[in-house]
PDB file of N, CA and C in Angstrom:
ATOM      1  N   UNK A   1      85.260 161.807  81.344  1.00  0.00           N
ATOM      2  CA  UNK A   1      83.847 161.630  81.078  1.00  0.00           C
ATOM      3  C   UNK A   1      83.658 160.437  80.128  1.00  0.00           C
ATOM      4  N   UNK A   2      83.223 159.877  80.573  1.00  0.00           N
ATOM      5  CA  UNK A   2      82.582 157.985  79.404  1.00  0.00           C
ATOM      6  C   UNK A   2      81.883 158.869  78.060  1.00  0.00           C
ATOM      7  N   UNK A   3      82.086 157.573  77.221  1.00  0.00           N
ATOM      8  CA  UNK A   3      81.759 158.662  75.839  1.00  0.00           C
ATOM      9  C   UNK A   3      80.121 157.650  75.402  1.00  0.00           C
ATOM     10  N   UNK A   4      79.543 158.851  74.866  1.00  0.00           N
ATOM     11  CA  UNK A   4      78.301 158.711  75.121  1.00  0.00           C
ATOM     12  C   UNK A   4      77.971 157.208  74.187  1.00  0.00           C
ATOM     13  N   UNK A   5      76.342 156.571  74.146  1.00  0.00           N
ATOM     14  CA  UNK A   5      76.159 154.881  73.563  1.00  0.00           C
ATOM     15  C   UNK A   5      76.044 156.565  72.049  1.00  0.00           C
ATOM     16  N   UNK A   6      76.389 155.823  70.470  1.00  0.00           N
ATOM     17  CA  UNK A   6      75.728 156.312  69.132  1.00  0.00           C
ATOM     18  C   UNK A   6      74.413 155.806  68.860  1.00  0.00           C
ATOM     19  N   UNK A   7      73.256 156.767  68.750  1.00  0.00           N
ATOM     20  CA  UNK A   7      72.216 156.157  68.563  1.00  0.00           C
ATOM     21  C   UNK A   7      72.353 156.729  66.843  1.00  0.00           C
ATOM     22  N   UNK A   8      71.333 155.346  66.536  1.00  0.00           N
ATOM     23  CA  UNK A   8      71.294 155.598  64.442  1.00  0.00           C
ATOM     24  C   UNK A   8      69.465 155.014  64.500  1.00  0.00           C
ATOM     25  N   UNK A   9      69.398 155.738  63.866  1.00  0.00           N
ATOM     26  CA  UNK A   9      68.058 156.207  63.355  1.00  0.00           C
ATOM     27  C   UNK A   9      67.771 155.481  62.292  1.00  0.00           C
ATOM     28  N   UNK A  10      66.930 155.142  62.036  1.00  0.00           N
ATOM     29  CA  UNK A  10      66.171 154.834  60.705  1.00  0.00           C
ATOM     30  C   UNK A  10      65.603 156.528  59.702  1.00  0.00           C
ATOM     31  N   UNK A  11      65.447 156.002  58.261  1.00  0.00           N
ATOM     32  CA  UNK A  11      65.080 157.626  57.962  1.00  0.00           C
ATOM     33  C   UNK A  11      63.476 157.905  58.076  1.00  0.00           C
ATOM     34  N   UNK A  12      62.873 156.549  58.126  1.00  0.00           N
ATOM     35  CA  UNK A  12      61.725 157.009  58.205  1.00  0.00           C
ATOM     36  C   UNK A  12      60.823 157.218  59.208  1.00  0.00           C
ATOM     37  N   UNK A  13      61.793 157.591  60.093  1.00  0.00           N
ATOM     38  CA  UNK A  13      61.716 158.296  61.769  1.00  0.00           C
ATOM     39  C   UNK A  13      60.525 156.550  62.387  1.00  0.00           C
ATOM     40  N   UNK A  14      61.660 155.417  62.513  1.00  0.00           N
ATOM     41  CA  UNK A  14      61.007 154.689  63.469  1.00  0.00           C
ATOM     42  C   UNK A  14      60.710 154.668  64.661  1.00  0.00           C
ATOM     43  N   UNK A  15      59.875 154.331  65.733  1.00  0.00           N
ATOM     44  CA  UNK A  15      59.798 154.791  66.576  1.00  0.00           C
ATOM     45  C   UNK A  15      60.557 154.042  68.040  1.00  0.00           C
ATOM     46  N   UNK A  16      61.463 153.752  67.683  1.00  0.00           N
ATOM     47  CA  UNK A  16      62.609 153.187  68.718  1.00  0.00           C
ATOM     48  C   UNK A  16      63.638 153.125  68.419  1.00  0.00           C
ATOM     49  N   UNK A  17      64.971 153.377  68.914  1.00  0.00           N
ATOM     50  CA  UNK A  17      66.339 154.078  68.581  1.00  0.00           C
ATOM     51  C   UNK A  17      67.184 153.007  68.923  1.00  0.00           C
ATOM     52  N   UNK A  18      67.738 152.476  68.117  1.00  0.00           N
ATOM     53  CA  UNK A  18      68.522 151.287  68.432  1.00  0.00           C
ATOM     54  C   UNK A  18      70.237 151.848  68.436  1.00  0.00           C
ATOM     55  N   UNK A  19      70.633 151.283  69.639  1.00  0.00           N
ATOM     56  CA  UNK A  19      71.681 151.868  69.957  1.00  0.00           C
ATOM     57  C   UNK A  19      72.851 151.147  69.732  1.00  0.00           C
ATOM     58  N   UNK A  20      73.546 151.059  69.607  1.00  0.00           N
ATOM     59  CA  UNK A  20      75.184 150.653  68.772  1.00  0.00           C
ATOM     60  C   UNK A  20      76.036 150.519  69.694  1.00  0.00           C
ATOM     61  N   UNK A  21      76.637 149.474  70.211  1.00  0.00           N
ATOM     62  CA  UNK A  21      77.925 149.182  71.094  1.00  0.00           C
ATOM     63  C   UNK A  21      78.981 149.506  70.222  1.00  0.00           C
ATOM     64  N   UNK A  22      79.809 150.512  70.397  1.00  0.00           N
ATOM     65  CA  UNK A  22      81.184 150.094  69.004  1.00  0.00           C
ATOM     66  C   UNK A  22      82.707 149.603  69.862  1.00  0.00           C
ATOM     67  N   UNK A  23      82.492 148.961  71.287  1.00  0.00           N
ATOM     68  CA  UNK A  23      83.397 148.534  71.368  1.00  0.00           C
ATOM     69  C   UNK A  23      83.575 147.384  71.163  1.00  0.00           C
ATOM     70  N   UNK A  24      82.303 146.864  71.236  1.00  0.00           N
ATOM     71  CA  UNK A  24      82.441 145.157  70.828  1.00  0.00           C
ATOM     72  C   UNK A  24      82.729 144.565  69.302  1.00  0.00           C
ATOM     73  N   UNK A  25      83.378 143.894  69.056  1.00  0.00           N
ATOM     74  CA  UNK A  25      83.767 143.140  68.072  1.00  0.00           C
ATOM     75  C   UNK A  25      82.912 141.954  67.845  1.00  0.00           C
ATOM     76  N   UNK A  26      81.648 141.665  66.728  1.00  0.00           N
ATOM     77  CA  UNK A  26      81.563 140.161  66.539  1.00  0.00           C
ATOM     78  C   UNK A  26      82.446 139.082  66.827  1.00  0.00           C
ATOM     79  N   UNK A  27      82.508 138.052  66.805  1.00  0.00           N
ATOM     80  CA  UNK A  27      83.279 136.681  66.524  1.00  0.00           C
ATOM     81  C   UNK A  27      82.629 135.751  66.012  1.00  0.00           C
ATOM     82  N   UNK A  28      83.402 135.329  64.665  1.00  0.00           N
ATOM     83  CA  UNK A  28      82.495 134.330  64.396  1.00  0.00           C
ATOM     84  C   UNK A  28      82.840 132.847  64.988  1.00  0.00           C
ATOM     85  N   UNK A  29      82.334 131.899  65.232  1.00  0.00           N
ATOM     86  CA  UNK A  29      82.338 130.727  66.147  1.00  0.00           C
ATOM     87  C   UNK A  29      82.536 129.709  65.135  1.00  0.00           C
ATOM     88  N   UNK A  30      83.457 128.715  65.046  1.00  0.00           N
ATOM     89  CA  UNK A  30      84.174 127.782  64.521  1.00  0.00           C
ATOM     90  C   UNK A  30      83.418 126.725  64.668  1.00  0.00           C
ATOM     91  N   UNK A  31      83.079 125.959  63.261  1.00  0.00           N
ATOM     92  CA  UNK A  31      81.924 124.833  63.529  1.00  0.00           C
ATOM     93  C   UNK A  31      82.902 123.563  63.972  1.00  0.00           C
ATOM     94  N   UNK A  32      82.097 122.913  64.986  1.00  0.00           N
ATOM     95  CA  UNK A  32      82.732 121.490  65.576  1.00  0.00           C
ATOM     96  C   UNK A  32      82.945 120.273  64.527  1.00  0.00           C
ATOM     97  N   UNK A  33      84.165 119.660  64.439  1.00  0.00           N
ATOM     98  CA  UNK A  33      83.796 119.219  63.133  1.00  0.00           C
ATOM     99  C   UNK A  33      83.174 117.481  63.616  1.00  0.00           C
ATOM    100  N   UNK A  34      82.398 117.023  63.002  1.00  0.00           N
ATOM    101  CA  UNK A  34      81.734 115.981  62.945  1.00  0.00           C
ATOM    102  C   UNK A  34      82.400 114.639  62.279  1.00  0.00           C
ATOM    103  N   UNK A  35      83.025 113.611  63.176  1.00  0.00           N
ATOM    104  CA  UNK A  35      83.928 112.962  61.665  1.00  0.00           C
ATOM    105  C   UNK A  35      82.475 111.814  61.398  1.00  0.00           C
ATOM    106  N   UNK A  36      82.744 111.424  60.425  1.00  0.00           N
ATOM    107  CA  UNK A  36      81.539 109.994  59.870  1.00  0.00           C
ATOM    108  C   UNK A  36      82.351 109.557  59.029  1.00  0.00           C
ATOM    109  N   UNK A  37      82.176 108.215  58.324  1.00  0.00           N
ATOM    110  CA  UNK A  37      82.283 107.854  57.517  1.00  0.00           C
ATOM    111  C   UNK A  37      81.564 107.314  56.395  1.00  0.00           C
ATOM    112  N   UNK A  38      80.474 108.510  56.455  1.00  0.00           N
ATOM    113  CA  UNK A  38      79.921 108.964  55.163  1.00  0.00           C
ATOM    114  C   UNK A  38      80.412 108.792  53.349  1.00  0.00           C
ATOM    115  N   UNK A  39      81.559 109.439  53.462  1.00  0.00           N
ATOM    116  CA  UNK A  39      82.825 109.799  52.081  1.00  0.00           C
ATOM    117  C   UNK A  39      82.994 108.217  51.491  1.00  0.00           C
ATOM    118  N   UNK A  40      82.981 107.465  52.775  1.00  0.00           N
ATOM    119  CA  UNK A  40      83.711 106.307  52.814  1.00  0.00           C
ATOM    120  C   UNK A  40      82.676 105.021  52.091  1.00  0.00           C
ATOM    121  N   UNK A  41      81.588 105.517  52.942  1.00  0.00           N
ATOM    122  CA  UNK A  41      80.560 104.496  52.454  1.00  0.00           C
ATOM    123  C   UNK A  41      79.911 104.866  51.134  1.00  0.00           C
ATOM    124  N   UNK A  42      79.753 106.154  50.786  1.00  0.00           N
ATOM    125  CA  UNK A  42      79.153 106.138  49.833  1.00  0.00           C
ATOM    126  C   UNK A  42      79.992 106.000  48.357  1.00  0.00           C
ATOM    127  N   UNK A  43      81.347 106.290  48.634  1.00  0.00           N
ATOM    128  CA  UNK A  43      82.468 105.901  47.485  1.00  0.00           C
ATOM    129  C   UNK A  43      82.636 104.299  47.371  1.00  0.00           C
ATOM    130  N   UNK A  44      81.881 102.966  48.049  1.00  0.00           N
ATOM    131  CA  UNK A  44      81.986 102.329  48.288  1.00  0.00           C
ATOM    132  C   UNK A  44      80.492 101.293  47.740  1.00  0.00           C
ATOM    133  N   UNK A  45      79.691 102.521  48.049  1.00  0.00           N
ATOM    134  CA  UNK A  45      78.493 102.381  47.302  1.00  0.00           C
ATOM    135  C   UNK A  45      78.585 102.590  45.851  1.00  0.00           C
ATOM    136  N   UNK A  46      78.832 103.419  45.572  1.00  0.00           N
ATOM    137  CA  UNK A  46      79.457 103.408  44.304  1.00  0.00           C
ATOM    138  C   UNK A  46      79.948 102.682  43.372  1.00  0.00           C
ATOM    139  N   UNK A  47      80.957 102.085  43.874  1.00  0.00           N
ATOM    140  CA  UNK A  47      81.784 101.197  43.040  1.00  0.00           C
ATOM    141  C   UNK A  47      81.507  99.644  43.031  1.00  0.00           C
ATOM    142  N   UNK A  48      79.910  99.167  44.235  1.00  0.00           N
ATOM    143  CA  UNK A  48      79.279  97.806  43.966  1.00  0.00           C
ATOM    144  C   UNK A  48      77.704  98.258  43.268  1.00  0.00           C
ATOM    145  N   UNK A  49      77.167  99.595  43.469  1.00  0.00           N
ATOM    146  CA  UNK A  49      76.140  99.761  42.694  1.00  0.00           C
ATOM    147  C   UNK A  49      76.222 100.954  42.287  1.00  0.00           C
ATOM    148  N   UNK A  50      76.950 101.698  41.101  1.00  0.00           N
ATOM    149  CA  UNK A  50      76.874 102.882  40.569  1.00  0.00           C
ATOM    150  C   UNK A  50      75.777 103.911  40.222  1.00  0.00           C
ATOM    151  N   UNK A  51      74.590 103.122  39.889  1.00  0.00           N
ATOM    152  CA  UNK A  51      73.464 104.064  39.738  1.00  0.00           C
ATOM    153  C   UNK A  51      72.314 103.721  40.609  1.00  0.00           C
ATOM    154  N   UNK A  52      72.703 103.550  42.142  1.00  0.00           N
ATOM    155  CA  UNK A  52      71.685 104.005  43.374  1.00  0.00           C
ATOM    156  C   UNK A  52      72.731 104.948  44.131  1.00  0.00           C
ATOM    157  N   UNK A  53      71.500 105.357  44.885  1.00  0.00           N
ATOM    158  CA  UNK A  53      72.062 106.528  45.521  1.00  0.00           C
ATOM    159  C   UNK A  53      71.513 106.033  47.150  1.00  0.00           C
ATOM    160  N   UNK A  54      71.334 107.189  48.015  1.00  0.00           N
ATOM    161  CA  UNK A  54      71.479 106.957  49.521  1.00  0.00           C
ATOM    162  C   UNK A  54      70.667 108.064  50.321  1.00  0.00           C
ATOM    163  N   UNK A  55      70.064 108.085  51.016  1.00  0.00           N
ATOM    164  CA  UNK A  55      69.228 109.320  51.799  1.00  0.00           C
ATOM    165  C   UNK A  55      70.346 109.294  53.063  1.00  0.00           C
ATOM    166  N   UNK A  56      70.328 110.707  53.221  1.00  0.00           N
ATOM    167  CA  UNK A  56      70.917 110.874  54.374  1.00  0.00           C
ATOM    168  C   UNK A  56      69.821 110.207  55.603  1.00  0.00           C
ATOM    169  N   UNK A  57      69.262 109.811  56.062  1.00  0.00           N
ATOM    170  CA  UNK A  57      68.778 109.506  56.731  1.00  0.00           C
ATOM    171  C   UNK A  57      69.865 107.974  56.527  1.00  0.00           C
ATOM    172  N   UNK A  58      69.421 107.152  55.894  1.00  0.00           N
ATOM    173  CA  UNK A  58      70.365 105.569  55.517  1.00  0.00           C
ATOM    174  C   UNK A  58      71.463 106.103  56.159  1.00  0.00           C
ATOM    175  N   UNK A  59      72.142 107.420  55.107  1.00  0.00           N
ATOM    176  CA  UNK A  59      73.600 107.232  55.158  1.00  0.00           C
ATOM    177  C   UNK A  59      73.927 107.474  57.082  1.00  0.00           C
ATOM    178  N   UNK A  60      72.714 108.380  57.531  1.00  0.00           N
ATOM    179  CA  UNK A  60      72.955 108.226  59.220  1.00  0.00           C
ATOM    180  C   UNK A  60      73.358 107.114  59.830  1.00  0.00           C
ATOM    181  N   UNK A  61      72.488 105.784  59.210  1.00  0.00           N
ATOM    182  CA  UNK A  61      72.480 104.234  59.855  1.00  0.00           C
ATOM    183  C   UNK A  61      73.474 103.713  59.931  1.00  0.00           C
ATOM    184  N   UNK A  62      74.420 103.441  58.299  1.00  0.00           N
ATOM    185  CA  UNK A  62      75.618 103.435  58.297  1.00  0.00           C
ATOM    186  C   UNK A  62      76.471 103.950  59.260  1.00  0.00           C
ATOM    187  N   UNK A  63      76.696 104.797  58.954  1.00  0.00           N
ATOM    188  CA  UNK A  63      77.450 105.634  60.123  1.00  0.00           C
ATOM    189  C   UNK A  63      77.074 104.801  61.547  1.00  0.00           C
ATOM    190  N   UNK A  64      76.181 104.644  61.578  1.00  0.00           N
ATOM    191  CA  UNK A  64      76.117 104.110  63.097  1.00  0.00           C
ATOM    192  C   UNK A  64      76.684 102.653  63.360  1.00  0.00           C
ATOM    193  N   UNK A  65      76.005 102.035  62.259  1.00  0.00           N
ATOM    194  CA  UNK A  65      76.612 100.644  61.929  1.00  0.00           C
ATOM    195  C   UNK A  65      78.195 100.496  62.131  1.00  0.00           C
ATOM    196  N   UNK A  66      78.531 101.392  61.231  1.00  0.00           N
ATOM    197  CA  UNK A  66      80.273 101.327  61.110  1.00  0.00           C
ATOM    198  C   UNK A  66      80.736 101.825  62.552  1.00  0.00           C
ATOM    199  N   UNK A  67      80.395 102.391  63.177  1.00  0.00           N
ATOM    200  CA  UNK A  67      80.898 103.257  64.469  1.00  0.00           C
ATOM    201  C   UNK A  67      80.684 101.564  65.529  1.00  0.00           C
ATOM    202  N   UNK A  68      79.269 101.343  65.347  1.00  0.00           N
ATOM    203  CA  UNK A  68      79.300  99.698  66.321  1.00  0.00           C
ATOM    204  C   UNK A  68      79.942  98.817  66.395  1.00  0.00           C
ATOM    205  N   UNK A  69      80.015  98.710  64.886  1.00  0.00           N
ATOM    206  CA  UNK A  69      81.000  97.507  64.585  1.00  0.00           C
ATOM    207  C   UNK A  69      82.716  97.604  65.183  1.00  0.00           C
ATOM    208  N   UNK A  70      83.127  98.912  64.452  1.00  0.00           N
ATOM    209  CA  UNK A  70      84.461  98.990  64.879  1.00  0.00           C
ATOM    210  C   UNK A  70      84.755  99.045  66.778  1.00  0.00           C
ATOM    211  N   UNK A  71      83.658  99.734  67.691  1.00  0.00           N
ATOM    212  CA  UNK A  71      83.455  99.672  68.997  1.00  0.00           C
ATOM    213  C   UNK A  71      83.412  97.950  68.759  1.00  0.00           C
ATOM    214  N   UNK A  72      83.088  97.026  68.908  1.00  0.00           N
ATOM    215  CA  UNK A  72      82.892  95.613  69.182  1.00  0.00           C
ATOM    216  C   UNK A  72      84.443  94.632  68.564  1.00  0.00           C
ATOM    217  N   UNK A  73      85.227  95.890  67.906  1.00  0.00           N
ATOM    218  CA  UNK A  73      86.345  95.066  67.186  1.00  0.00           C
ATOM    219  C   UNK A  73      87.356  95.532  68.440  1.00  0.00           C
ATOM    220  N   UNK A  74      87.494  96.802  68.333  1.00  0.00           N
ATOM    221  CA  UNK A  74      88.191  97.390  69.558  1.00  0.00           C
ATOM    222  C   UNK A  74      87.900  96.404  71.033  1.00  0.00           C
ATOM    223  N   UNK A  75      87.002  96.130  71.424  1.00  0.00           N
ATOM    224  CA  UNK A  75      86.987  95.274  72.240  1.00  0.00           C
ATOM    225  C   UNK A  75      87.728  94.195  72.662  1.00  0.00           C
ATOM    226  N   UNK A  76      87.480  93.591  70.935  1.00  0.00           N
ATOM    227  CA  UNK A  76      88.426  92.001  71.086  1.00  0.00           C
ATOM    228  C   UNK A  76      89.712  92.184  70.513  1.00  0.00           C
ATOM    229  N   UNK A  77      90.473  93.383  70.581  1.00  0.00           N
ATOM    230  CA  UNK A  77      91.285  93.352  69.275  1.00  0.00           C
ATOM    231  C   UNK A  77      92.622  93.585  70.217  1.00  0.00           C
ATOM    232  N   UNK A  78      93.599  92.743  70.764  1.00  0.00           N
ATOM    233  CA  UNK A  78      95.058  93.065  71.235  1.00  0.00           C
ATOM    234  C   UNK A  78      96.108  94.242  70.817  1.00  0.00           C
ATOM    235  N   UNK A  79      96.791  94.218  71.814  1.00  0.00           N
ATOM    236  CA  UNK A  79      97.806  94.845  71.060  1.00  0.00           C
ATOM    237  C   UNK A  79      98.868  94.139  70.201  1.00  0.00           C
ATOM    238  N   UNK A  80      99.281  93.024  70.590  1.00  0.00           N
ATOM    239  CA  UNK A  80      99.829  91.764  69.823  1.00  0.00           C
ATOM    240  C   UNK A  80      99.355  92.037  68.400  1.00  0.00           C
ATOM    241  N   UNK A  81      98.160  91.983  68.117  1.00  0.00           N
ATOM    242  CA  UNK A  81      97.670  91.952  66.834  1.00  0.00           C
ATOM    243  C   UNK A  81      97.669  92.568  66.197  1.00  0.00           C
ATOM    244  N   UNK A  82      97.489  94.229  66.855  1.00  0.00           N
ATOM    245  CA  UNK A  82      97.968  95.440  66.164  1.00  0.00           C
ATOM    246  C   UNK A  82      99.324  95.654  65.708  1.00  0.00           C
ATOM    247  N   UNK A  83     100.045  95.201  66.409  1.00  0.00           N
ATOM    248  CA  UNK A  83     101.049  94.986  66.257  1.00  0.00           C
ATOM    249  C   UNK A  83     101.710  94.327  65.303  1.00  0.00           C
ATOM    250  N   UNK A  84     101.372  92.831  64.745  1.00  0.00           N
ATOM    251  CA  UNK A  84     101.478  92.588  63.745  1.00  0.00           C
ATOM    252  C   UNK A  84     100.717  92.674  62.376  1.00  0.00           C
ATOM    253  N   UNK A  85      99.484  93.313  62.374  1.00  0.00           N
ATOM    254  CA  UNK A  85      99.140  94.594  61.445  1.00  0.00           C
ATOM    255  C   UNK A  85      99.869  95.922  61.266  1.00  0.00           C
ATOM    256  N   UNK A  86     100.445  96.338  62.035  1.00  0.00           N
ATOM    257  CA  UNK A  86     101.583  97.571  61.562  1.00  0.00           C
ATOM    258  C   UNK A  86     102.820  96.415  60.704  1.00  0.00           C
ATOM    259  N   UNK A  87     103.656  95.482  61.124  1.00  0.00           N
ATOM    260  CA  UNK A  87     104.381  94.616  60.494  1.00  0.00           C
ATOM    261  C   UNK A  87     104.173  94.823  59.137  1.00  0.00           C
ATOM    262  N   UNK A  88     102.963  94.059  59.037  1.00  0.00           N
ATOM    263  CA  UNK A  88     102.738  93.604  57.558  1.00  0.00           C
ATOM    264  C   UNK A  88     102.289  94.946  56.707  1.00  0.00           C
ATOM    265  N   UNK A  89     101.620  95.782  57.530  1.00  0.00           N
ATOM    266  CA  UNK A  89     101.567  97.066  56.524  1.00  0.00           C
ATOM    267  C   UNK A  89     102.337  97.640  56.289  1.00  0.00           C
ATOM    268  N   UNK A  90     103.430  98.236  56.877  1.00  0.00           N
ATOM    269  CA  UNK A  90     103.919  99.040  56.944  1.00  0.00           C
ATOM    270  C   UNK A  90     105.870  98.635  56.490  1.00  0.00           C
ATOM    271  N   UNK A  91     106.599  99.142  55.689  1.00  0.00           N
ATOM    272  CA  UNK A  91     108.034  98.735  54.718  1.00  0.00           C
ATOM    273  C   UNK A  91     109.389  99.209  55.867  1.00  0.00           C
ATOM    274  N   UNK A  92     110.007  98.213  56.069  1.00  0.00           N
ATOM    275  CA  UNK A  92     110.973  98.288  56.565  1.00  0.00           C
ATOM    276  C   UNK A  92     111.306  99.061  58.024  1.00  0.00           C
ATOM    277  N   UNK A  93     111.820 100.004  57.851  1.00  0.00           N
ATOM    278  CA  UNK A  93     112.499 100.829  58.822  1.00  0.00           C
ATOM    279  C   UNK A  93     111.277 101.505  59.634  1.00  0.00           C
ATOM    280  N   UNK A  94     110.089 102.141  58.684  1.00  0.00           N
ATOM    281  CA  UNK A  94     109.174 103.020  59.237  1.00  0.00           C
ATOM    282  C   UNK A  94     108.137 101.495  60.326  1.00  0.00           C
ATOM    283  N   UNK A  95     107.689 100.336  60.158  1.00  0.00           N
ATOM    284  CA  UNK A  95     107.670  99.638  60.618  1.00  0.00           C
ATOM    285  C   UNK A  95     108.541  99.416  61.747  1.00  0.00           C
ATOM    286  N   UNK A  96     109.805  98.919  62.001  1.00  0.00           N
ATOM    287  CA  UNK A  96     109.975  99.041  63.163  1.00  0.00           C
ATOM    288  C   UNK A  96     110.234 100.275  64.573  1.00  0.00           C
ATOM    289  N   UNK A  97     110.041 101.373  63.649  1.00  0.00           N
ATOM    290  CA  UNK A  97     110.315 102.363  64.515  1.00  0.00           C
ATOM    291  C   UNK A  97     108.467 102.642  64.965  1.00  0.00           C
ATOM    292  N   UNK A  98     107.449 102.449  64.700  1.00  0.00           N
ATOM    293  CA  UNK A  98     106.045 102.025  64.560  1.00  0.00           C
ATOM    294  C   UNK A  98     105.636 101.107  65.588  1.00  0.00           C
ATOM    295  N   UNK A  99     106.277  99.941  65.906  1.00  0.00           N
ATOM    296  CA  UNK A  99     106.138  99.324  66.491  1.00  0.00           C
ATOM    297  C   UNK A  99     106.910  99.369  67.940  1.00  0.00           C
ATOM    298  N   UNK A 100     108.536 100.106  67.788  1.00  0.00           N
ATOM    299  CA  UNK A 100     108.567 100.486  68.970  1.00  0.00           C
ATOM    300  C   UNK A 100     107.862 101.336  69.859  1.00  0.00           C
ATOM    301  N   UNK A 101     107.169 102.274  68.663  1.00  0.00           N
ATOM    302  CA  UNK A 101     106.514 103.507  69.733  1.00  0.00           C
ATOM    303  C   UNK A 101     105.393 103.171  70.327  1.00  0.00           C
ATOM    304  N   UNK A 102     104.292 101.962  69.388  1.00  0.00           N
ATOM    305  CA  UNK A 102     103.610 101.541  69.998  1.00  0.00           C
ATOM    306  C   UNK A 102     103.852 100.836  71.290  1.00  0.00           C
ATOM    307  N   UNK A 103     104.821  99.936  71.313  1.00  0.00           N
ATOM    308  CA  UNK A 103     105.139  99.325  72.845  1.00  0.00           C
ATOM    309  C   UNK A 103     105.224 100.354  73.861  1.00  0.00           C
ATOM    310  N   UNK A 104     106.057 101.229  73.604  1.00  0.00           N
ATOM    311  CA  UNK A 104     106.119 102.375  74.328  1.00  0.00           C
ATOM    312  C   UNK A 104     105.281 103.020  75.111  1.00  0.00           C
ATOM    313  N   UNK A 105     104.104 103.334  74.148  1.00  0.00           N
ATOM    314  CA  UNK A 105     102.981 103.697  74.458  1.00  0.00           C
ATOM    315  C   UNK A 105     101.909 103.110  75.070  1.00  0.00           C
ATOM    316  N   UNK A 106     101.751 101.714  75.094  1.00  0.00           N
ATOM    317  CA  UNK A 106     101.002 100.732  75.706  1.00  0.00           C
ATOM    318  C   UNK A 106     101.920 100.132  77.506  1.00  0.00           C
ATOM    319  N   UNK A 107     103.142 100.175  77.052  1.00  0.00           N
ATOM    320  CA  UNK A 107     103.915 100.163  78.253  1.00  0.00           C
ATOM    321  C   UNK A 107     103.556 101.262  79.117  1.00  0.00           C
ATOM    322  N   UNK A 108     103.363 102.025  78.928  1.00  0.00           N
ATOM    323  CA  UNK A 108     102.981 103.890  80.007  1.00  0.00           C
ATOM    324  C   UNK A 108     101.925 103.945  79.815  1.00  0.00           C
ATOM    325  N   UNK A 109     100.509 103.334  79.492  1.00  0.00           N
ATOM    326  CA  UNK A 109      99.102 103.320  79.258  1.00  0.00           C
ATOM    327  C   UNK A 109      99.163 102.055  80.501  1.00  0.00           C
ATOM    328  N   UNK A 110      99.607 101.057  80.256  1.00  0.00           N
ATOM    329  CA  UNK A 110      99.484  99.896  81.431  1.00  0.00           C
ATOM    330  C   UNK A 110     100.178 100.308  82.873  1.00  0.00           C
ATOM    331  N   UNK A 111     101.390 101.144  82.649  1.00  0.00           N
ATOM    332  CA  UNK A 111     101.902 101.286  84.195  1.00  0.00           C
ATOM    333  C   UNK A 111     100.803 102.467  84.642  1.00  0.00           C
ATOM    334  N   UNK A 112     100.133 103.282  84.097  1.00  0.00           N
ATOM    335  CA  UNK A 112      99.173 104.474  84.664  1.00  0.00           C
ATOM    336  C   UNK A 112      98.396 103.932  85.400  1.00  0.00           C
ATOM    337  N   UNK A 113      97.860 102.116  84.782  1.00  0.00           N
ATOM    338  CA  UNK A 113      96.475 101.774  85.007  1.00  0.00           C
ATOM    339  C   UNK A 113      96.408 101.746  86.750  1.00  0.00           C
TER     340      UNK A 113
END
């Protein structure tokens, strides 16, 4: 025999009986995370004008700004070049093992194409 829905009452005898699932479990839902570079600009703001501040609305623009700009760099920007930006950043050994993986990876990105 199925076991009956628990109805719970209010005490001051409301007049509709709200009934209780108890097999279901809530879940709570994991927020999507949003990246910006918000942190970035405004620590940045900071340290050329210390006592202004920023409306999130601005700090939205930014964000958009910075997101355009870097889309329009990506565009023109090689792998050659990246390449010798890992060089110069990056000390010795961890550098060339950096740069092999990148070839690597651009080698099997170009044979897919």
């Amino acid at each position: 025999m199925p076991e009956p829905q628990q109805k719970v009452v209010s005490k001051k005898g409301s007049k509709k009986a709200v009934t209780k699932n108890p097999g279901k479990k809530d879940k709570k839902r994991r927020k999507t995370r949003k990246e910006s570079y918000s942190i970035y600009v405004y620590k940045v703001m900071k340290q050329v004008h210390p006592d202004t501040g920023i409306s999130s609305k601005a700090m939205g623009i930014m964000n958009s700004f910075v997101n355009d700009i870097f889309e329009r760099i990506r565009s023109t920007i090689t792998s050659r070049e990246i390449q010798t930006a890992v060089r110069l950043l990056l000390p010795g050994e961890l550098a060339k093992h950096a740069v092999s993986e990148g070839t690597k990876a651009v080698t099997k990105y170009t044979s897919s194409k």
